[in-house]
PDB file of N, CA and C in Angstrom:
ATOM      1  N   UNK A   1     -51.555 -30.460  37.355  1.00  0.00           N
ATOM      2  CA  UNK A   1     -50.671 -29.414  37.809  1.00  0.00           C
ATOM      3  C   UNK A   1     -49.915 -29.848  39.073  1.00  0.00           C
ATOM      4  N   UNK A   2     -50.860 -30.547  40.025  1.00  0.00           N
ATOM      5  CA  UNK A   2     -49.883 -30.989  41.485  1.00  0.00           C
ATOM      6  C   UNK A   2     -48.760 -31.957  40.809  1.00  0.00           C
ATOM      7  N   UNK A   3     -49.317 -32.893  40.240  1.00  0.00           N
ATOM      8  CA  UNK A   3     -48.273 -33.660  39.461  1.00  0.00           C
ATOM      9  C   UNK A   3     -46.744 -33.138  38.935  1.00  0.00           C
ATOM     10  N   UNK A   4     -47.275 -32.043  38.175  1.00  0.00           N
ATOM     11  CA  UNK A   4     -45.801 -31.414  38.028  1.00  0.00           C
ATOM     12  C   UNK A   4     -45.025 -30.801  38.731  1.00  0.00           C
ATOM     13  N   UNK A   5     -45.662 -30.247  39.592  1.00  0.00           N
ATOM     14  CA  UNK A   5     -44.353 -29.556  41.029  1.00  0.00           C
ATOM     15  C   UNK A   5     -44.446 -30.788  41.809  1.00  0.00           C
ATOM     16  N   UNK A   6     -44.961 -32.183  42.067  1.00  0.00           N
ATOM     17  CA  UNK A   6     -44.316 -33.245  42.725  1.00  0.00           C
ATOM     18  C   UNK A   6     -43.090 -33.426  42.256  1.00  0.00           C
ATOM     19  N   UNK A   7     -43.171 -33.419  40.637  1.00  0.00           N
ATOM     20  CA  UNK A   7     -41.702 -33.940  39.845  1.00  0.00           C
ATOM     21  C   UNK A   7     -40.806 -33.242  39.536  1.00  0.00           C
ATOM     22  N   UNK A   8     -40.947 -31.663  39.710  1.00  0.00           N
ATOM     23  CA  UNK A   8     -39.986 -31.024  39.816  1.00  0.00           C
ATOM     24  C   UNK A   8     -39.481 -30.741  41.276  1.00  0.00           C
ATOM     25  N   UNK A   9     -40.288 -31.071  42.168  1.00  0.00           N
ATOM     26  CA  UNK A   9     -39.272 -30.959  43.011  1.00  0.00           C
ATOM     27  C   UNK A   9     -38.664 -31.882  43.804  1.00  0.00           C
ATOM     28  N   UNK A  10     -39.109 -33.193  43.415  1.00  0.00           N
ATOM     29  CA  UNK A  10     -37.929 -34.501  43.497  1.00  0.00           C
ATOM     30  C   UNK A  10     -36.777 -34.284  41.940  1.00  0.00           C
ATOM     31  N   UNK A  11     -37.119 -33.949  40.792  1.00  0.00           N
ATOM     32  CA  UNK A  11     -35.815 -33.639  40.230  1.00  0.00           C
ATOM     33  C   UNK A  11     -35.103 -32.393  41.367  1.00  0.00           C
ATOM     34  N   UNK A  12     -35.265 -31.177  42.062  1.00  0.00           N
ATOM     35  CA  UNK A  12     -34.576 -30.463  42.023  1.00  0.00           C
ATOM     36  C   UNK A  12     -34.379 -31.182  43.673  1.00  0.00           C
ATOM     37  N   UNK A  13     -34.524 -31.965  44.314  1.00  0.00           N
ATOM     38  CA  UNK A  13     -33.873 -32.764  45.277  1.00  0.00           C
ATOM     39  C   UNK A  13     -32.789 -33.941  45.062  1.00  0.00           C
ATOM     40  N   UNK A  14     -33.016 -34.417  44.119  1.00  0.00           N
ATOM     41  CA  UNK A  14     -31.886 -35.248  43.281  1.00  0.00           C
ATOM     42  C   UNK A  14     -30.868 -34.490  42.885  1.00  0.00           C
ATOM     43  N   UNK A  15     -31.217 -33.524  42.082  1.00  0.00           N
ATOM     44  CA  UNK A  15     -30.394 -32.397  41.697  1.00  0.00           C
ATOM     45  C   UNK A  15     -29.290 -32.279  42.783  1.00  0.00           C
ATOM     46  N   UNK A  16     -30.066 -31.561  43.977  1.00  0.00           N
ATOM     47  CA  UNK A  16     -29.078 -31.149  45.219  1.00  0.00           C
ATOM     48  C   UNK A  16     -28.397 -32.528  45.680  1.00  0.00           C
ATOM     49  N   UNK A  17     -28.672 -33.437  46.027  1.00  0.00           N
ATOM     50  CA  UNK A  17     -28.649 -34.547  46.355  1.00  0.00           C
ATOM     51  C   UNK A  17     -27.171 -35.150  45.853  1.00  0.00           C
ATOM     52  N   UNK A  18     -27.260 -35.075  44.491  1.00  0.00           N
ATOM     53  CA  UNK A  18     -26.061 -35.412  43.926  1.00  0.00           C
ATOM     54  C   UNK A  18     -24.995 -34.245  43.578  1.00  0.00           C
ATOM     55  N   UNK A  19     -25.239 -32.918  43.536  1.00  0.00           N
ATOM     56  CA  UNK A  19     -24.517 -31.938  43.889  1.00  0.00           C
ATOM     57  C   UNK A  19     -23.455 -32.155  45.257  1.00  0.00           C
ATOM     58  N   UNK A  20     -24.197 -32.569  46.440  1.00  0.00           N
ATOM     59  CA  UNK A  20     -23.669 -32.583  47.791  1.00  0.00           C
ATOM     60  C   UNK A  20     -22.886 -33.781  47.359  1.00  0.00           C
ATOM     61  N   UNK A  21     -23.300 -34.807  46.331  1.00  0.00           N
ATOM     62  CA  UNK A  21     -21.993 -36.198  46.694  1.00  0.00           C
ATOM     63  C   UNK A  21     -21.066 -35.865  45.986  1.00  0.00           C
ATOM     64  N   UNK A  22     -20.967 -34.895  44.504  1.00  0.00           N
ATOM     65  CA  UNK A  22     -19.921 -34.794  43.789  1.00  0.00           C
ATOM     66  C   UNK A  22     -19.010 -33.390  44.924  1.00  0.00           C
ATOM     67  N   UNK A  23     -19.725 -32.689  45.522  1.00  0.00           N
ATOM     68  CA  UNK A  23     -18.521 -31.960  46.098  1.00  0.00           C
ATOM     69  C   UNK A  23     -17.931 -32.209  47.691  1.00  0.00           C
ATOM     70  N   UNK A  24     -18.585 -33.230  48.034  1.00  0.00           N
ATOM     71  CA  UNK A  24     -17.987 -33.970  49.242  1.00  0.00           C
ATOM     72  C   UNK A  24     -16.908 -34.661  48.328  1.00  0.00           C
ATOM     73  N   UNK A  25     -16.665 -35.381  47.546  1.00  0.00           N
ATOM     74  CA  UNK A  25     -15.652 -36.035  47.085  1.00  0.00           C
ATOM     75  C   UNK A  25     -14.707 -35.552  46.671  1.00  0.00           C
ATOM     76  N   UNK A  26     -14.538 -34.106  46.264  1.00  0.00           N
ATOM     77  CA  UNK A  26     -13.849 -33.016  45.849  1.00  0.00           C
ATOM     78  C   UNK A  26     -12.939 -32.700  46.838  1.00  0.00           C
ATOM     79  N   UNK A  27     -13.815 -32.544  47.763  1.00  0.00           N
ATOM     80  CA  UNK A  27     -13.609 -31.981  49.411  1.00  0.00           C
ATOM     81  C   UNK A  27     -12.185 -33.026  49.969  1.00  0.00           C
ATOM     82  N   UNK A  28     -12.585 -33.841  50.160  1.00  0.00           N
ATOM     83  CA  UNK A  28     -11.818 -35.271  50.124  1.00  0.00           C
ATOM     84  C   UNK A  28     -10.371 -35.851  49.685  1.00  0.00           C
ATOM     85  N   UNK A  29     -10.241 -35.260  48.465  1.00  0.00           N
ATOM     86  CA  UNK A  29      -8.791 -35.779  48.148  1.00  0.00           C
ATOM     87  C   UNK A  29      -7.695 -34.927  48.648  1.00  0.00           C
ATOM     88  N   UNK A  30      -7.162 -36.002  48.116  1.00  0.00           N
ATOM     89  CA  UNK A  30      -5.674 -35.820  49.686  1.00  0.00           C
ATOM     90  C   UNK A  30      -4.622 -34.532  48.947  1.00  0.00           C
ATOM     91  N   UNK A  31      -4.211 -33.965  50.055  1.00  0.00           N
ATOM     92  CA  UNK A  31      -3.419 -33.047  49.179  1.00  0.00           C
ATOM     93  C   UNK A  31      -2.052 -32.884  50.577  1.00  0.00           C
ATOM     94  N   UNK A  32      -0.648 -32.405  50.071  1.00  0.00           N
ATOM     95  CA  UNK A  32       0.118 -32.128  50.630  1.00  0.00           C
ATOM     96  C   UNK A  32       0.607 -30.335  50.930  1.00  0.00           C
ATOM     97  N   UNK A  33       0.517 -30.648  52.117  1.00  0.00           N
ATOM     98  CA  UNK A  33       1.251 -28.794  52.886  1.00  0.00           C
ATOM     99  C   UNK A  33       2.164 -28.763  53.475  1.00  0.00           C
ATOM    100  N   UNK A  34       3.031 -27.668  53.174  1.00  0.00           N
ATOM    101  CA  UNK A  34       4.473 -27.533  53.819  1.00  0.00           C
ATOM    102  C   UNK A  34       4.258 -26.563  54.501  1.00  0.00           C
ATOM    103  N   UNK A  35       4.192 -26.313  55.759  1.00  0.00           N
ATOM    104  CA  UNK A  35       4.666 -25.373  56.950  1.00  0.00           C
ATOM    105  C   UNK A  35       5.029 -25.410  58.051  1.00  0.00           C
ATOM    106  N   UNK A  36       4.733 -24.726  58.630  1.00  0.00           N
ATOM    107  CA  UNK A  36       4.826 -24.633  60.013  1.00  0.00           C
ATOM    108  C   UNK A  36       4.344 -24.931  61.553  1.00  0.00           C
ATOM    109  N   UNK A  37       4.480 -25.818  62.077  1.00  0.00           N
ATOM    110  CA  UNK A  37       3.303 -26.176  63.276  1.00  0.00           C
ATOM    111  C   UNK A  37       3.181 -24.902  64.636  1.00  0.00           C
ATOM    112  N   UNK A  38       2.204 -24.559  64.894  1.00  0.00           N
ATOM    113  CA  UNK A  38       2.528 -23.522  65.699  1.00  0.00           C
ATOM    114  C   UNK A  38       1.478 -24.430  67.347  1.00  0.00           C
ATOM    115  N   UNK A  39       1.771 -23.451  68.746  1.00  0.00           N
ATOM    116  CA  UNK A  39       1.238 -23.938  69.398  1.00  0.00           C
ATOM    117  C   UNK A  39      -0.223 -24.232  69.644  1.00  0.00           C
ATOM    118  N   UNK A  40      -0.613 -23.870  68.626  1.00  0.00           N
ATOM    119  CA  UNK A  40      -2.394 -23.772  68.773  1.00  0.00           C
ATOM    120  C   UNK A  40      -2.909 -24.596  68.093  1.00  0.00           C
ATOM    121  N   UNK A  41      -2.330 -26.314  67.680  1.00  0.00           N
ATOM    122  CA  UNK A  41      -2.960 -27.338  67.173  1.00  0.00           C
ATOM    123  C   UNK A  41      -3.345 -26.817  65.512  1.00  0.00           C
ATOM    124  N   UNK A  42      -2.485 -25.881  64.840  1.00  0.00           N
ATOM    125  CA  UNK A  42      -2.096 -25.669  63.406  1.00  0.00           C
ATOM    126  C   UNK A  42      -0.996 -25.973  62.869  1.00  0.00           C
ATOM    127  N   UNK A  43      -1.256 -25.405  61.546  1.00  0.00           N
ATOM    128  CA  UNK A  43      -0.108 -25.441  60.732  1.00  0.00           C
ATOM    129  C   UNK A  43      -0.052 -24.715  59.616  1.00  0.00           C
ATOM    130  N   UNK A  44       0.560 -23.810  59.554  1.00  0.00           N
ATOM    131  CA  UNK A  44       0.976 -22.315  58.940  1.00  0.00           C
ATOM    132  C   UNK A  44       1.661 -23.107  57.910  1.00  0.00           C
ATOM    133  N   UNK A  45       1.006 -22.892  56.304  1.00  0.00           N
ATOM    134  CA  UNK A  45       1.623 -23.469  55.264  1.00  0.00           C
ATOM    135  C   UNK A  45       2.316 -21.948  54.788  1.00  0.00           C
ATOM    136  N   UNK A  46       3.076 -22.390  53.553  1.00  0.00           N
ATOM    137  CA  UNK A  46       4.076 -21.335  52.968  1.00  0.00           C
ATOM    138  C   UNK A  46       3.624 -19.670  52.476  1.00  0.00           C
ATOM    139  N   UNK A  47       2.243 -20.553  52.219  1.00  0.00           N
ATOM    140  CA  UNK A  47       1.118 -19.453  51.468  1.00  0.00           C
ATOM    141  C   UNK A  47       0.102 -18.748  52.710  1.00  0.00           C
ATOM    142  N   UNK A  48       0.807 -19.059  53.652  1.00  0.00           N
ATOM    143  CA  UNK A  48      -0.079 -17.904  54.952  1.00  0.00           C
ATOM    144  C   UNK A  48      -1.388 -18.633  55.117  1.00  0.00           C
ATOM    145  N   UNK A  49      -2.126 -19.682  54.680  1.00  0.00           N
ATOM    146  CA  UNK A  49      -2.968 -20.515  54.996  1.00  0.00           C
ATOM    147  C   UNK A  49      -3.070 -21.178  56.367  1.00  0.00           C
ATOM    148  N   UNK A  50      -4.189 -21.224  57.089  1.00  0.00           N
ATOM    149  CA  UNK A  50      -4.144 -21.766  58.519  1.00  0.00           C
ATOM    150  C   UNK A  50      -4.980 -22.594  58.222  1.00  0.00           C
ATOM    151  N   UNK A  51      -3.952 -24.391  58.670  1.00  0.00           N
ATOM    152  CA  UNK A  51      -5.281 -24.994  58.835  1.00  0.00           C
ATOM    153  C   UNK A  51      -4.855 -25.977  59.962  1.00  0.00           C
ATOM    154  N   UNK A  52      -6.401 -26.142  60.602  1.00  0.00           N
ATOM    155  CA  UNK A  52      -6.200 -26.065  61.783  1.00  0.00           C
ATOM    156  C   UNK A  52      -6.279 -27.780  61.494  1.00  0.00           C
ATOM    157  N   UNK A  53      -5.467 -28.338  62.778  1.00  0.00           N
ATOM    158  CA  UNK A  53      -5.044 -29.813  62.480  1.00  0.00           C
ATOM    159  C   UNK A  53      -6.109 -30.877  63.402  1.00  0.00           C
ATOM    160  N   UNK A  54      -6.953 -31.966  62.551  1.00  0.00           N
ATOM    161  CA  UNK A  54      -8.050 -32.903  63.131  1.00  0.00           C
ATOM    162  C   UNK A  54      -7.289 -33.435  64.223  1.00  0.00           C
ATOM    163  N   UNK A  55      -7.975 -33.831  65.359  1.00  0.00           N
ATOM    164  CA  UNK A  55      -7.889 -34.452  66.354  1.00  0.00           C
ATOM    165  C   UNK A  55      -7.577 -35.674  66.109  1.00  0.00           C
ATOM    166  N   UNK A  56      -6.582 -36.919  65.808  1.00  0.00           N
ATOM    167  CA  UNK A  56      -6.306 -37.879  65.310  1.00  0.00           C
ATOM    168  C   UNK A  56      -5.150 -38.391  66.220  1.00  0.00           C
ATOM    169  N   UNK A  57      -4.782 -39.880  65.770  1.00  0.00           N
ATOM    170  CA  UNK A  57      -3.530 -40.282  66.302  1.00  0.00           C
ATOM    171  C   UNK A  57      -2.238 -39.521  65.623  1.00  0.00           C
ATOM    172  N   UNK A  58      -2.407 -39.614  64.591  1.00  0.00           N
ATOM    173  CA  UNK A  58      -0.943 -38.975  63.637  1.00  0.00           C
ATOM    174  C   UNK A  58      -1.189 -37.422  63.827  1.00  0.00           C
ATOM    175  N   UNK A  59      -2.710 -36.767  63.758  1.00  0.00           N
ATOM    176  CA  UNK A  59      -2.342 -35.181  63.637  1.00  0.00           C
ATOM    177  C   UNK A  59      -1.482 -34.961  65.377  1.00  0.00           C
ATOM    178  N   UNK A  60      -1.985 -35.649  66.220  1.00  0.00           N
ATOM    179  CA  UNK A  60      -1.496 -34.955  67.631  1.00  0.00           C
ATOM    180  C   UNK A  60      -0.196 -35.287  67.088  1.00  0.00           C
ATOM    181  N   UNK A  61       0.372 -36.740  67.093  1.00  0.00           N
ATOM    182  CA  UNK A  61       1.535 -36.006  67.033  1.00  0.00           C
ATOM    183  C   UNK A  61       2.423 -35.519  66.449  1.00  0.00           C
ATOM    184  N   UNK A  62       2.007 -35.166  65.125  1.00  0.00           N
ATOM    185  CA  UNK A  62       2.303 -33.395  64.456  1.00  0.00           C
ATOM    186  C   UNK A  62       2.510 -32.430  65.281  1.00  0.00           C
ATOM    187  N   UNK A  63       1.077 -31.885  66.276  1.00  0.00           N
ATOM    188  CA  UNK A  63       1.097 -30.870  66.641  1.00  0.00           C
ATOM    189  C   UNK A  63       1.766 -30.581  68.585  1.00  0.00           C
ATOM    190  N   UNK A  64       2.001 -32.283  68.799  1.00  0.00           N
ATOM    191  CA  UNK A  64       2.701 -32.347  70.324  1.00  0.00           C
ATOM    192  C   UNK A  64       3.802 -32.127  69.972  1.00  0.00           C
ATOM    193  N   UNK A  65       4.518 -32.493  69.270  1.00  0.00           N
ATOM    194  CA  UNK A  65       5.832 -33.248  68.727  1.00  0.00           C
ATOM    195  C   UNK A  65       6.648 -32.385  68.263  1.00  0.00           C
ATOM    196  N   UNK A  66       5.783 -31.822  67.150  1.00  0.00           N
ATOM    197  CA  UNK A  66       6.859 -30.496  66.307  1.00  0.00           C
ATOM    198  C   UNK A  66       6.067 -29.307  66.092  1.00  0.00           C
ATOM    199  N   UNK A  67       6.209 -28.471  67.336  1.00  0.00           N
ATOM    200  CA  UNK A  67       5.930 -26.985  67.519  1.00  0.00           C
ATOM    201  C   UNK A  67       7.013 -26.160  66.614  1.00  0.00           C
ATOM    202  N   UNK A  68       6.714 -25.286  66.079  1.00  0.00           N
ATOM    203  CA  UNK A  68       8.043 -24.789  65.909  1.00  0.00           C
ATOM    204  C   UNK A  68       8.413 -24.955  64.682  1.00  0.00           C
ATOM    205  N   UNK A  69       8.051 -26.836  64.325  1.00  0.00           N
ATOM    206  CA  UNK A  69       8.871 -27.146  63.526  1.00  0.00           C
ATOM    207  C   UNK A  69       8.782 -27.169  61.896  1.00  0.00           C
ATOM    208  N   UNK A  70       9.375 -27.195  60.900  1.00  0.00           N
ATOM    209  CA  UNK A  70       8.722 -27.301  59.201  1.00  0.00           C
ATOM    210  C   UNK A  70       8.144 -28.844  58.974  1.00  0.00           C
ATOM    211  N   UNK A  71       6.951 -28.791  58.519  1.00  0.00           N
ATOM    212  CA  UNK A  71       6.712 -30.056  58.290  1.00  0.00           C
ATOM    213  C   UNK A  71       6.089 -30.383  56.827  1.00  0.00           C
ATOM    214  N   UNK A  72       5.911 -31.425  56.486  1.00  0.00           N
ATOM    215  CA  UNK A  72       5.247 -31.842  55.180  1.00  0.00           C
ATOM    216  C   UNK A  72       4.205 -32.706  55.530  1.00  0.00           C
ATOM    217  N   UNK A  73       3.145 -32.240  54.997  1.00  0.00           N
ATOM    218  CA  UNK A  73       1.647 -33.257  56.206  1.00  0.00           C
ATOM    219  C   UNK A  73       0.837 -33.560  54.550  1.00  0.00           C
ATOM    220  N   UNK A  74       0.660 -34.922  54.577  1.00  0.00           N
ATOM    221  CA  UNK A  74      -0.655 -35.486  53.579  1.00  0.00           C
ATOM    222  C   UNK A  74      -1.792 -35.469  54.236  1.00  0.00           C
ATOM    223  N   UNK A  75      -2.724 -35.166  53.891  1.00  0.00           N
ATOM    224  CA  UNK A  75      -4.290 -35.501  54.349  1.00  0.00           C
ATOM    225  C   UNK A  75      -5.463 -35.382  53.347  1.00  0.00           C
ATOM    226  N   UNK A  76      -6.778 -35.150  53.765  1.00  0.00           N
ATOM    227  CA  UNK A  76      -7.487 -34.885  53.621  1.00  0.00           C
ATOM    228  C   UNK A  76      -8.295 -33.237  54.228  1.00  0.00           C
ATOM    229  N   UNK A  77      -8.854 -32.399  53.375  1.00  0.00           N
ATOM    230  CA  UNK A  77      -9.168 -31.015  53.779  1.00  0.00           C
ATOM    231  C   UNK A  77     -10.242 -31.284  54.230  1.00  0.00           C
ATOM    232  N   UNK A  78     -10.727 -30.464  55.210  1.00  0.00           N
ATOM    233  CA  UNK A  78     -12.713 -29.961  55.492  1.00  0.00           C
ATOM    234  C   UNK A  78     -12.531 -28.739  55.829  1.00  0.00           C
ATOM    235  N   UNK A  79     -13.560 -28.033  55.216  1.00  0.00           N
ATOM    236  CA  UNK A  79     -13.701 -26.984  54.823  1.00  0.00           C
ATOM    237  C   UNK A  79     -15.064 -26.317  55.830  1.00  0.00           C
ATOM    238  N   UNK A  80     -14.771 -25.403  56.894  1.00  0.00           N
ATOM    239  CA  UNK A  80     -16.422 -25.064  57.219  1.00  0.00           C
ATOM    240  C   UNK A  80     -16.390 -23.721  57.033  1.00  0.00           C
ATOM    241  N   UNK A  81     -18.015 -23.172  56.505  1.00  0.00           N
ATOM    242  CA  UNK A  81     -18.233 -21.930  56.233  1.00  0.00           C
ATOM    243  C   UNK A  81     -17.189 -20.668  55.391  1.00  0.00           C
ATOM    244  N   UNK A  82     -16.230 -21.934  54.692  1.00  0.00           N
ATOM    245  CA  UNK A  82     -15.732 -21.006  53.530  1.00  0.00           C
ATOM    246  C   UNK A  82     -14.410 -20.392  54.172  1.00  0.00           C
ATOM    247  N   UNK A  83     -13.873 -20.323  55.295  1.00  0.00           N
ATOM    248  CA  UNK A  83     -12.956 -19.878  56.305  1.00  0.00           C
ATOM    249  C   UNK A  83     -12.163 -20.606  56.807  1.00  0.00           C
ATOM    250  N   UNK A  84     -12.811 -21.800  57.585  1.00  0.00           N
ATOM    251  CA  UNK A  84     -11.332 -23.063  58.596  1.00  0.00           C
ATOM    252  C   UNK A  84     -11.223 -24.025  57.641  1.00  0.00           C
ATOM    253  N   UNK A  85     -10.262 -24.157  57.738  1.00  0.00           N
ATOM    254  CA  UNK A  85      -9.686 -25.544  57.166  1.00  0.00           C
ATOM    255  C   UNK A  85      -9.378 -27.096  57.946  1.00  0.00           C
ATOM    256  N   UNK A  86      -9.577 -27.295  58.161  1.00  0.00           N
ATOM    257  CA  UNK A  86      -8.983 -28.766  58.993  1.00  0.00           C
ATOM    258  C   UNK A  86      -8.800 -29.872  58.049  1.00  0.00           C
ATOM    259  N   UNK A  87      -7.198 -30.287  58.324  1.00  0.00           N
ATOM    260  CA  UNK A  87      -6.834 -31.360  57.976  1.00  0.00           C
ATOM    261  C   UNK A  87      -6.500 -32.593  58.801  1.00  0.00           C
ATOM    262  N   UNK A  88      -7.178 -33.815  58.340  1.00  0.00           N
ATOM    263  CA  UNK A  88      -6.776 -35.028  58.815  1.00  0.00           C
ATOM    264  C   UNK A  88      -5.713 -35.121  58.440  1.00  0.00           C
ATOM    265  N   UNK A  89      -4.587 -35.613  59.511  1.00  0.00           N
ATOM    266  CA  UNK A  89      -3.332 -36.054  58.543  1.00  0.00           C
ATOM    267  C   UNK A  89      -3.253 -37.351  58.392  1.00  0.00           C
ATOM    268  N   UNK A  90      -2.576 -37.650  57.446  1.00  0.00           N
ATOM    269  CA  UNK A  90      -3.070 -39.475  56.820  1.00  0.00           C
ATOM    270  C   UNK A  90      -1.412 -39.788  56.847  1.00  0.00           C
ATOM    271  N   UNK A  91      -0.690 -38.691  56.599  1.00  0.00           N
ATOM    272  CA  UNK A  91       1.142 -39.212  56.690  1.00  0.00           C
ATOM    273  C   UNK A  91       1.898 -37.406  56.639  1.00  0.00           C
ATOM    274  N   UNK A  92       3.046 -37.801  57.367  1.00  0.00           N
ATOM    275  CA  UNK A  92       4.125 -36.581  57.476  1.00  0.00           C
ATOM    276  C   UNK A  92       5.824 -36.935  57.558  1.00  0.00           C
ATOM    277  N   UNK A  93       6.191 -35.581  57.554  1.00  0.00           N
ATOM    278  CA  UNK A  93       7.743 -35.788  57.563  1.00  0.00           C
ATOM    279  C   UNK A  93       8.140 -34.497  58.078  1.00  0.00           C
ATOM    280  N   UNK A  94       9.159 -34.433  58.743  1.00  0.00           N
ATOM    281  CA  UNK A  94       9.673 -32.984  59.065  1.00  0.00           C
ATOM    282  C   UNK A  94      10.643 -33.064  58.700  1.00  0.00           C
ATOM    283  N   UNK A  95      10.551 -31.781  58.202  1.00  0.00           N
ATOM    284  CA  UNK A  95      11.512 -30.906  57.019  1.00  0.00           C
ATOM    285  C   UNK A  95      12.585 -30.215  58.259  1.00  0.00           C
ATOM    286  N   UNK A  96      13.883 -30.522  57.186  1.00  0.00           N
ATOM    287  CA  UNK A  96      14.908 -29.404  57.700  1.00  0.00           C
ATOM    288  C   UNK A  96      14.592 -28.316  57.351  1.00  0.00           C
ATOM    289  N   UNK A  97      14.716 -27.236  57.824  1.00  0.00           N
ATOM    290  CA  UNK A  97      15.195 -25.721  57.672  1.00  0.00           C
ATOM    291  C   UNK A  97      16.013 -25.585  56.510  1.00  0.00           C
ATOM    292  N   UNK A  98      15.507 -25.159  55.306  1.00  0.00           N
ATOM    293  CA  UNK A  98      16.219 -24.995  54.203  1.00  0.00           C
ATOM    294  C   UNK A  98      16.803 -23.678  54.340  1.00  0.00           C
TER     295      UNK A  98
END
């Protein structure tokens, strides 16, 4: 009997185990947002989404650079507690005012 809850609960640690690597990788891919940089180290996409911008060489200067301004930012998302967003930015462009 000990035998079998040893092995079920290294399967249900593997289980989790590889749960956490398939949705870290999820987490991960790069995606593009168009909005707005505002003064509080964000960026207000089209869809009212706030995400708040990683501390990086390229995010600062996103968020020193173009206050104000429309931008197009590639990165990577992280996600905490279902609510903030933070993106690394990996590349950008600022958009004219259409």
């Amino acid at each position: 009997m000990k035998r079998k809850r040893s092995i079920f609960a290294v399967s249900v640690m593997a289980f989790l185990i590889v749960s956490m690597f398939l949705s870290t990788n999820v987490l991960c891919e790069e995606i593009t947002i168009k909005g707005e940089v505002n003064d509080n180290y964000q960026i207000i996409a089209e869809d009212g989404q706030v995400y708040e911008v990683a501390d990086t060489d390229k995010g600062n200067e996103v968020v020193l650079q173009y206050v104000g301004k429309i931008v197009k930012v590639t990165g990577t998302i992280k996600e905490s507690d279902g609510k903030e967003k933070t993106i690394t930015v990996t590349s950008y462009e600022v958009k004219d005012i259409e």
